[in-house]
PDB file of N, CA and C in Angstrom:
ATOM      1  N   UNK A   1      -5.938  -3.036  16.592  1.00  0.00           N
ATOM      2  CA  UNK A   1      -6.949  -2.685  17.574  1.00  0.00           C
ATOM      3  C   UNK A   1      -8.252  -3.395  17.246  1.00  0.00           C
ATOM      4  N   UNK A   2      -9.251  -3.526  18.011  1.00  0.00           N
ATOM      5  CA  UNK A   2     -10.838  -3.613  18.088  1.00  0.00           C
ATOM      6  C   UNK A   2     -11.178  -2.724  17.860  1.00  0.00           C
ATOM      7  N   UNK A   3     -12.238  -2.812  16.604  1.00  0.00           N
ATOM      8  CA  UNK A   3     -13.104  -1.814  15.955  1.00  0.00           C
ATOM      9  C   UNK A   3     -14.597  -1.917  15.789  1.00  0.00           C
ATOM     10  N   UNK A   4     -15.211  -1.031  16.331  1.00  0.00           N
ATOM     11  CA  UNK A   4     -16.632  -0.877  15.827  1.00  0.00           C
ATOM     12  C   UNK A   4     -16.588   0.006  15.999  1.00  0.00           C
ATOM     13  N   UNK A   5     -18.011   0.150  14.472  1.00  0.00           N
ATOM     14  CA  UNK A   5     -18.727   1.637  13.898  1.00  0.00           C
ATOM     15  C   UNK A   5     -19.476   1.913  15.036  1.00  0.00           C
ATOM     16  N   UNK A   6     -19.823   3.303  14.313  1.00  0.00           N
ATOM     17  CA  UNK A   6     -20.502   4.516  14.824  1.00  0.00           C
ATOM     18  C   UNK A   6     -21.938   3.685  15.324  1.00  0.00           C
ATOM     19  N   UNK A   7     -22.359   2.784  13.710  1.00  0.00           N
ATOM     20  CA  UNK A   7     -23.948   2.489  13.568  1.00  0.00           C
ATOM     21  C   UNK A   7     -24.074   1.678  14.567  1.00  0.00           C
ATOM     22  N   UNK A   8     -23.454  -0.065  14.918  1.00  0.00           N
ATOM     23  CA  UNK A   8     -23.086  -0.968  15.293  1.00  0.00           C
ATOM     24  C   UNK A   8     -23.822  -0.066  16.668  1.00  0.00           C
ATOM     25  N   UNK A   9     -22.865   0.949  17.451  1.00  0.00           N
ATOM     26  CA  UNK A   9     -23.066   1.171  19.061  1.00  0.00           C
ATOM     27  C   UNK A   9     -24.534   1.764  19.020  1.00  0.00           C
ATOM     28  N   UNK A  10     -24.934   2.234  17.483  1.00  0.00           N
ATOM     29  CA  UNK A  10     -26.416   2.810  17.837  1.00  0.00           C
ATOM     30  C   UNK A  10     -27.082   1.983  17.796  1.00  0.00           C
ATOM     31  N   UNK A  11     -27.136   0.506  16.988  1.00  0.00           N
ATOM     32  CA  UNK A  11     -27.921  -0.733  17.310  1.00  0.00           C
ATOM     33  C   UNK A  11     -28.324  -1.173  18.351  1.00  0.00           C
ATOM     34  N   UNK A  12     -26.724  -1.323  18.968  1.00  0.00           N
ATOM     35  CA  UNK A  12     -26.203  -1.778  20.465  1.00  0.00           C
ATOM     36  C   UNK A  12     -27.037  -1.211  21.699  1.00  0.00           C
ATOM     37  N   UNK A  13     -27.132   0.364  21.045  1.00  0.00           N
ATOM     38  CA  UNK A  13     -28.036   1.225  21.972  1.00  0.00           C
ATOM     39  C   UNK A  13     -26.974   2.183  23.142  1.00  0.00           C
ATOM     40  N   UNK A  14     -25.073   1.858  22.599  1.00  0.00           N
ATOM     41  CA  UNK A  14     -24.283   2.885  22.906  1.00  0.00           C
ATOM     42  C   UNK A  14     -24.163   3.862  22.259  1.00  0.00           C
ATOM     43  N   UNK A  15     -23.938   4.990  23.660  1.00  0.00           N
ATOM     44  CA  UNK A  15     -24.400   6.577  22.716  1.00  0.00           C
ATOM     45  C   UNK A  15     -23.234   6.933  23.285  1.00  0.00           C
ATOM     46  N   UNK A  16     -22.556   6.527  24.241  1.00  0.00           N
ATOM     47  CA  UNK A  16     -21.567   7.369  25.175  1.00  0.00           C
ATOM     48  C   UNK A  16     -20.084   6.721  24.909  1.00  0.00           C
ATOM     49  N   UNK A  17     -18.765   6.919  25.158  1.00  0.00           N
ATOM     50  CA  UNK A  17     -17.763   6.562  25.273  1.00  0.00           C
ATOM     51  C   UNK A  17     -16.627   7.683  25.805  1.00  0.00           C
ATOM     52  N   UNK A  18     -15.502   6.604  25.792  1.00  0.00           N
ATOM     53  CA  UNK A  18     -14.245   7.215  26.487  1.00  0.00           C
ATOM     54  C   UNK A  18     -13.796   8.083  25.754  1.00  0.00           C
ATOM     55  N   UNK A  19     -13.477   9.559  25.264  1.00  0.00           N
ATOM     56  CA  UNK A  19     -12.384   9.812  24.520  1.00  0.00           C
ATOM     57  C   UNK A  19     -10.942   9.442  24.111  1.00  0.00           C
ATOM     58  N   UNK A  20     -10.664   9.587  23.044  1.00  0.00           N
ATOM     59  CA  UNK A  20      -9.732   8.539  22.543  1.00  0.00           C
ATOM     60  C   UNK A  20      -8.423   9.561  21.946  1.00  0.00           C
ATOM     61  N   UNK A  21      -7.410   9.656  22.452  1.00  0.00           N
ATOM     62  CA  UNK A  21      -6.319  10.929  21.940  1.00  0.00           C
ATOM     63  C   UNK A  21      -5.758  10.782  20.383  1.00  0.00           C
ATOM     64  N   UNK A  22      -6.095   9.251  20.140  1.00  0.00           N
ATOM     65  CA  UNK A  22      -4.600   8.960  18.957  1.00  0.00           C
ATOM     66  C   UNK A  22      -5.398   9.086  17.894  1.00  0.00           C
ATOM     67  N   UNK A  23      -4.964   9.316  16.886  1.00  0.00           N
ATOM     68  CA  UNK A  23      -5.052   8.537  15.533  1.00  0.00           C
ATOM     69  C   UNK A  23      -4.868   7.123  14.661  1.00  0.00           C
ATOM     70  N   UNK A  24      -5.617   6.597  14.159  1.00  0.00           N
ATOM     71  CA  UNK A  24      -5.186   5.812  13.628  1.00  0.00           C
ATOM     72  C   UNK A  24      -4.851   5.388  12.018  1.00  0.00           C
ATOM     73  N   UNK A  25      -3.667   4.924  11.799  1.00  0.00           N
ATOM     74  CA  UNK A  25      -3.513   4.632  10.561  1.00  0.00           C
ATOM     75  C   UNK A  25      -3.968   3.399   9.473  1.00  0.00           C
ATOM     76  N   UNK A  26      -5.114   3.466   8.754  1.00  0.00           N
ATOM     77  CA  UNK A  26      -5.911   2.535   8.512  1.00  0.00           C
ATOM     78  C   UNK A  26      -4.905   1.561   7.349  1.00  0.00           C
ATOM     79  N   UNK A  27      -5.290   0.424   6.587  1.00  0.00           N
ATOM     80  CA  UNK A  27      -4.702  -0.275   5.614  1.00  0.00           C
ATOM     81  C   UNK A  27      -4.193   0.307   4.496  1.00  0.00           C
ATOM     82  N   UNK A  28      -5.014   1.244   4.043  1.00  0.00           N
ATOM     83  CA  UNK A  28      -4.969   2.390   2.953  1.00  0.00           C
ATOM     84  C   UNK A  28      -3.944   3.394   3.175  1.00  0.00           C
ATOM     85  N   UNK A  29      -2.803   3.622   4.337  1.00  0.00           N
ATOM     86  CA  UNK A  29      -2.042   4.345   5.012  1.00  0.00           C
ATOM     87  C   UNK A  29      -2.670   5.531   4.981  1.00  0.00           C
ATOM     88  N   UNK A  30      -4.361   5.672   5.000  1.00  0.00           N
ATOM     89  CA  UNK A  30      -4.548   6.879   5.273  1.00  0.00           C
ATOM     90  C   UNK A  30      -5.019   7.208   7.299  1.00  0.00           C
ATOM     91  N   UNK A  31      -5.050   8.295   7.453  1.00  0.00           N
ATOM     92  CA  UNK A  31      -5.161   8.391   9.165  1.00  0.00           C
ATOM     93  C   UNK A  31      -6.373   8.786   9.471  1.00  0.00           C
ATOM     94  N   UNK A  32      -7.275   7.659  10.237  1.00  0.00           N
ATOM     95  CA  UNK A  32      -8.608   8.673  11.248  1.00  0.00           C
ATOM     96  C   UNK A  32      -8.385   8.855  12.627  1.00  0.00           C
ATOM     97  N   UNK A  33      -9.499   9.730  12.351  1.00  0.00           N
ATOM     98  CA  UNK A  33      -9.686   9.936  14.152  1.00  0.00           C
ATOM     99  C   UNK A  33     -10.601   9.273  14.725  1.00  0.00           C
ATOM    100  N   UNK A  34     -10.633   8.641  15.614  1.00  0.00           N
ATOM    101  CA  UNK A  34     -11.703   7.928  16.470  1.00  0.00           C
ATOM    102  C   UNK A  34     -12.434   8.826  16.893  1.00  0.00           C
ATOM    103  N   UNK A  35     -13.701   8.223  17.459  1.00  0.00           N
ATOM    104  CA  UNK A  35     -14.553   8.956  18.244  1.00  0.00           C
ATOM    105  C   UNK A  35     -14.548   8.847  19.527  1.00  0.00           C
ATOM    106  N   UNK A  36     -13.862   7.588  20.097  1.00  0.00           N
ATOM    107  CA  UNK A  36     -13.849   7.258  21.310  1.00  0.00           C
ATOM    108  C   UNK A  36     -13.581   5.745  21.647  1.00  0.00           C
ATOM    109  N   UNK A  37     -13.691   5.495  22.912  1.00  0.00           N
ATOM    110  CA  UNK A  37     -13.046   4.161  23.153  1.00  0.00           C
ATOM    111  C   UNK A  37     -13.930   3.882  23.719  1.00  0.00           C
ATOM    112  N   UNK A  38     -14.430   2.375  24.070  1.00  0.00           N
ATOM    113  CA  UNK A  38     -15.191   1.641  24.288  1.00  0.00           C
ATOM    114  C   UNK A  38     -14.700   0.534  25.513  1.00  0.00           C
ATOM    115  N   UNK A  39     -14.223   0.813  26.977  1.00  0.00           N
ATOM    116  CA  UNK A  39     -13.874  -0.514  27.545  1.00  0.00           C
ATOM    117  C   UNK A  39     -14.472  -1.192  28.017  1.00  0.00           C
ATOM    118  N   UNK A  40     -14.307  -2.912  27.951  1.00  0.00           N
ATOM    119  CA  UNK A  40     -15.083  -3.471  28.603  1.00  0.00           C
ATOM    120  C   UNK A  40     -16.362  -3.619  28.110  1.00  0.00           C
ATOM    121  N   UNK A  41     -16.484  -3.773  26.185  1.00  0.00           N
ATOM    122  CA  UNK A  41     -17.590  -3.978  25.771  1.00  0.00           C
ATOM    123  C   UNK A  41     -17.661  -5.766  26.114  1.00  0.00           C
ATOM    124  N   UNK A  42     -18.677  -6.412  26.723  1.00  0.00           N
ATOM    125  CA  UNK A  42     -18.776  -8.003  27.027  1.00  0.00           C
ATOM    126  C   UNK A  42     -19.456  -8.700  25.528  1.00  0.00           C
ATOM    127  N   UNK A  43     -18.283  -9.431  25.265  1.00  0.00           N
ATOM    128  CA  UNK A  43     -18.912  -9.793  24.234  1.00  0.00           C
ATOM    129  C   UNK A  43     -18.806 -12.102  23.906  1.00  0.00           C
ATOM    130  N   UNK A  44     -19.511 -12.344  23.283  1.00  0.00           N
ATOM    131  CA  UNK A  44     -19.788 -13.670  23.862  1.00  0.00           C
ATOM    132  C   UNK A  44     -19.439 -14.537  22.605  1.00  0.00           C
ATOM    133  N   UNK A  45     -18.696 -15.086  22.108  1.00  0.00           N
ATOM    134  CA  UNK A  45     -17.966 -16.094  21.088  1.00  0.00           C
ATOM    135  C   UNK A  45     -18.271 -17.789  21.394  1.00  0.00           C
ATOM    136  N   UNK A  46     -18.373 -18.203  20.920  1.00  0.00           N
ATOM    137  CA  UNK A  46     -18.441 -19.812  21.075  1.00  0.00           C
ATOM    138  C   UNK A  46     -18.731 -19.973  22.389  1.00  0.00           C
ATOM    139  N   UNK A  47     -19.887 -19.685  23.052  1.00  0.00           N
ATOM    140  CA  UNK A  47     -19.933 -19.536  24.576  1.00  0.00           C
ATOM    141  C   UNK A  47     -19.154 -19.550  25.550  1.00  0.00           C
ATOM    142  N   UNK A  48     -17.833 -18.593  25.350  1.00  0.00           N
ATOM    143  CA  UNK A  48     -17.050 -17.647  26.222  1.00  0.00           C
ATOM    144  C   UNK A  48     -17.128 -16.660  25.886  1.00  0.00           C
ATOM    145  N   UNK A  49     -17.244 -15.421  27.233  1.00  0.00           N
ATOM    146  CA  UNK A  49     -17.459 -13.681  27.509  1.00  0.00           C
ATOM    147  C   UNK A  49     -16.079 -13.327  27.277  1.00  0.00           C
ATOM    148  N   UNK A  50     -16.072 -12.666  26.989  1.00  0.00           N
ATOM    149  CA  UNK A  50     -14.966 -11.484  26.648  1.00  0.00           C
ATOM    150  C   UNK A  50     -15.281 -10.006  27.010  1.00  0.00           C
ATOM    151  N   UNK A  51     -14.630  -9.619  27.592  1.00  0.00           N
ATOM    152  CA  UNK A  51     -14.384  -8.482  27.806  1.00  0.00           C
ATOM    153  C   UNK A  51     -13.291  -7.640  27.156  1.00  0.00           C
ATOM    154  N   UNK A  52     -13.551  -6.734  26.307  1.00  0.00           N
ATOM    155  CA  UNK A  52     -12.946  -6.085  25.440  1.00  0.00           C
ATOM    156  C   UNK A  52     -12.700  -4.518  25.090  1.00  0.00           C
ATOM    157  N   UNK A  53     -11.691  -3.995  25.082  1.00  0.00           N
ATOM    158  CA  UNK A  53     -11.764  -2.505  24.772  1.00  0.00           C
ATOM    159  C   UNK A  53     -11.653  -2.321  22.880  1.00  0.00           C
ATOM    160  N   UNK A  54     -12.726  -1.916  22.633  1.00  0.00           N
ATOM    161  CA  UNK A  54     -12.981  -1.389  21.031  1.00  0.00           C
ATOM    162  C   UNK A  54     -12.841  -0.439  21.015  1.00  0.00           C
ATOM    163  N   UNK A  55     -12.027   0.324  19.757  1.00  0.00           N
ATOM    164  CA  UNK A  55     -12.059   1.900  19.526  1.00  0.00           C
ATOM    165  C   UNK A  55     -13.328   2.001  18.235  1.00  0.00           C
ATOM    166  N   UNK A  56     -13.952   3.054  18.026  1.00  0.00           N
ATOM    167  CA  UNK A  56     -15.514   3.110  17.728  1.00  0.00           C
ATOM    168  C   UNK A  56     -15.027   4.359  16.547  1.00  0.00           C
ATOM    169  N   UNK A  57     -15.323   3.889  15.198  1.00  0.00           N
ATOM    170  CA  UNK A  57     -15.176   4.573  14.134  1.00  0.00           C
ATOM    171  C   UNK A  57     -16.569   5.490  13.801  1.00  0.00           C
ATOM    172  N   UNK A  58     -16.016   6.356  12.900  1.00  0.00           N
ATOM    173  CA  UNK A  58     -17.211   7.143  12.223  1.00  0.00           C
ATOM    174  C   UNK A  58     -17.452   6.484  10.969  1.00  0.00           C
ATOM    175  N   UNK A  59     -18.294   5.451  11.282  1.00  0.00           N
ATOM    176  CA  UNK A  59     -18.089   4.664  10.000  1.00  0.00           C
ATOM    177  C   UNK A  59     -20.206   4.258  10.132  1.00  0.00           C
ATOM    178  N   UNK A  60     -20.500   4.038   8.603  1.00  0.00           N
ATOM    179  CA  UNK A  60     -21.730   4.054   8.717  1.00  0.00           C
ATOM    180  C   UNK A  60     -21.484   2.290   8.952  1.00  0.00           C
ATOM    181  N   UNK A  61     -20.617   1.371   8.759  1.00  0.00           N
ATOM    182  CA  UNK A  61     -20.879   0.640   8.988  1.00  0.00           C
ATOM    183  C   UNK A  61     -19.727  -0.225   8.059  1.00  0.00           C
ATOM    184  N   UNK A  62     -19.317  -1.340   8.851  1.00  0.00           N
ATOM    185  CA  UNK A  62     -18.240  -1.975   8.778  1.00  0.00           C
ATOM    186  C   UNK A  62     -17.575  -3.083   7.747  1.00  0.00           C
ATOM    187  N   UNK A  63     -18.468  -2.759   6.331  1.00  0.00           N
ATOM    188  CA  UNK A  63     -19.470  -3.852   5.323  1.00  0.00           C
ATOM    189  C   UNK A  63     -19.938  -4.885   6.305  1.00  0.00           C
ATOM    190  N   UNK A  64     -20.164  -6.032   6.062  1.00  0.00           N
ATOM    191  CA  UNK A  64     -21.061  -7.458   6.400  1.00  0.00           C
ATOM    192  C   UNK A  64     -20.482  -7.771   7.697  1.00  0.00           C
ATOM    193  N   UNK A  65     -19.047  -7.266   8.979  1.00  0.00           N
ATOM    194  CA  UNK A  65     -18.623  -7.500  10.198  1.00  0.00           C
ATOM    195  C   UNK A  65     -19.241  -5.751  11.240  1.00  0.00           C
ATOM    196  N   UNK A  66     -20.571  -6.155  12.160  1.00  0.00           N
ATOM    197  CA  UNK A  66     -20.327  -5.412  12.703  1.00  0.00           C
ATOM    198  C   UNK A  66     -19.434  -5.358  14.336  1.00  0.00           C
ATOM    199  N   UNK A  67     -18.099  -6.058  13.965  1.00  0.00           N
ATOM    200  CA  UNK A  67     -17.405  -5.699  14.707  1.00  0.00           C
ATOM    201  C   UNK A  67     -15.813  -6.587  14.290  1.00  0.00           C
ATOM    202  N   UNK A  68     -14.813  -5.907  14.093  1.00  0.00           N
ATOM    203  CA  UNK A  68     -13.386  -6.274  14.141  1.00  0.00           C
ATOM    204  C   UNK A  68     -12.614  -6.427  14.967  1.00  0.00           C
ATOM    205  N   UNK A  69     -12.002  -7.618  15.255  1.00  0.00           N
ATOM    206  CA  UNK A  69     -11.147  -7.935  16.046  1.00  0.00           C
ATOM    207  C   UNK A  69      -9.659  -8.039  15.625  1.00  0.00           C
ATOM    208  N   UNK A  70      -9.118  -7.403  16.710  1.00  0.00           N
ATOM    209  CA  UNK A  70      -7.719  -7.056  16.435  1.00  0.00           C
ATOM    210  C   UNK A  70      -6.542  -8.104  17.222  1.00  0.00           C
ATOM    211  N   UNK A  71      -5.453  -7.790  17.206  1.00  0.00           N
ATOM    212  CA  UNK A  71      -4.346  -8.638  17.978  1.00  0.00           C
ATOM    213  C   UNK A  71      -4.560  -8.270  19.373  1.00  0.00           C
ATOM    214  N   UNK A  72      -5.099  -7.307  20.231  1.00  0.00           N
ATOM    215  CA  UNK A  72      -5.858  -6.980  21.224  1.00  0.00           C
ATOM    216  C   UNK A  72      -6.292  -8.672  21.743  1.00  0.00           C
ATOM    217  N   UNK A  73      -7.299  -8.827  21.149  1.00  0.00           N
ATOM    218  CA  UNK A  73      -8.895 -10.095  21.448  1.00  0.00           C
ATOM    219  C   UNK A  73      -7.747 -11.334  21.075  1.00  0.00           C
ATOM    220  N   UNK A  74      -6.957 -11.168  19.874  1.00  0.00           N
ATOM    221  CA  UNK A  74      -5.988 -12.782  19.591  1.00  0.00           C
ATOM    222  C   UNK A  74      -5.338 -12.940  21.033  1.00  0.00           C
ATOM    223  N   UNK A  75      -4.785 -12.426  21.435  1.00  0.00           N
ATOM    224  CA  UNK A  75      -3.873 -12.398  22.676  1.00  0.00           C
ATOM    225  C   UNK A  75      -4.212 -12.774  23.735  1.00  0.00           C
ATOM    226  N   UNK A  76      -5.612 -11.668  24.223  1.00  0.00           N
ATOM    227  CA  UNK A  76      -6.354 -12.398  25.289  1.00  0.00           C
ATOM    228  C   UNK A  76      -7.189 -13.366  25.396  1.00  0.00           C
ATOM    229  N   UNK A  77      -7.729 -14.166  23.898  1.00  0.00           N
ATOM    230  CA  UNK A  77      -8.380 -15.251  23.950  1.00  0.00           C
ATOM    231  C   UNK A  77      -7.452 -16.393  23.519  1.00  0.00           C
ATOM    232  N   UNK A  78      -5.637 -16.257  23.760  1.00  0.00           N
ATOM    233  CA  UNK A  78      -5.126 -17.382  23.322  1.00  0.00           C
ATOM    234  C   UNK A  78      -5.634 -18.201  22.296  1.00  0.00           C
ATOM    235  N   UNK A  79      -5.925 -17.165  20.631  1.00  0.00           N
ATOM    236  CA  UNK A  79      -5.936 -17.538  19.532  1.00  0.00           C
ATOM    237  C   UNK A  79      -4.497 -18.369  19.116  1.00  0.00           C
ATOM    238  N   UNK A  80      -4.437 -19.178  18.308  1.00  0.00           N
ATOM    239  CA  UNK A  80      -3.406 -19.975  17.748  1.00  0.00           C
ATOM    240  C   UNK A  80      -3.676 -19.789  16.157  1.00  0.00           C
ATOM    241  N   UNK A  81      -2.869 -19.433  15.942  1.00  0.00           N
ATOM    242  CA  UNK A  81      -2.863 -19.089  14.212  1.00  0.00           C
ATOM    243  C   UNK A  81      -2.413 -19.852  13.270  1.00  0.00           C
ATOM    244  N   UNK A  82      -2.808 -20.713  12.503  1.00  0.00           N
ATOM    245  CA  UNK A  82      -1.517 -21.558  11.644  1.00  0.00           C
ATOM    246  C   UNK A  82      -1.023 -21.139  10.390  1.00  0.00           C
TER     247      UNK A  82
END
């Protein structure tokens, strides 16, 4: 999935989002709960927009990425991986 923190949307100046039902199971195989979903955050890479759904952690902050991209963003920006 697409991830951004809690802090990141308070930068951003998002306070609001979608509720989000699932859980997720992080690297650590331990499980959080989201706070909510985010669709259609526009976001701008090598000068192409993206439009993106992020799920939004309770996280003070993401170390040094405030924002993760998942196989979600690879897919729809026809990333090529070698």
């Amino acid at each position: 999935v697409n991830v951004i923190s809690k802090a990141t949307c308070n930068n951003l100046g998002i306070t609001s989002w979608e509720n989000f039902p699932f859980w997720l199971r992080m690297a650590k195989t331990c499980s959080v709960r989201p706070l909510g979903l985010l669709r259609k955050l526009s976001i701008i890479i090598r000068r192409h927009l993206f439009e993106i759904w992020v799920v939004v952690l309770a996280l003070e902050a993401l170390g040094a990425y405030p924002l993760l991209l998942g196989r979600p963003w690879l897919r729809s920006a026809s990333i090529k991986q070698n």
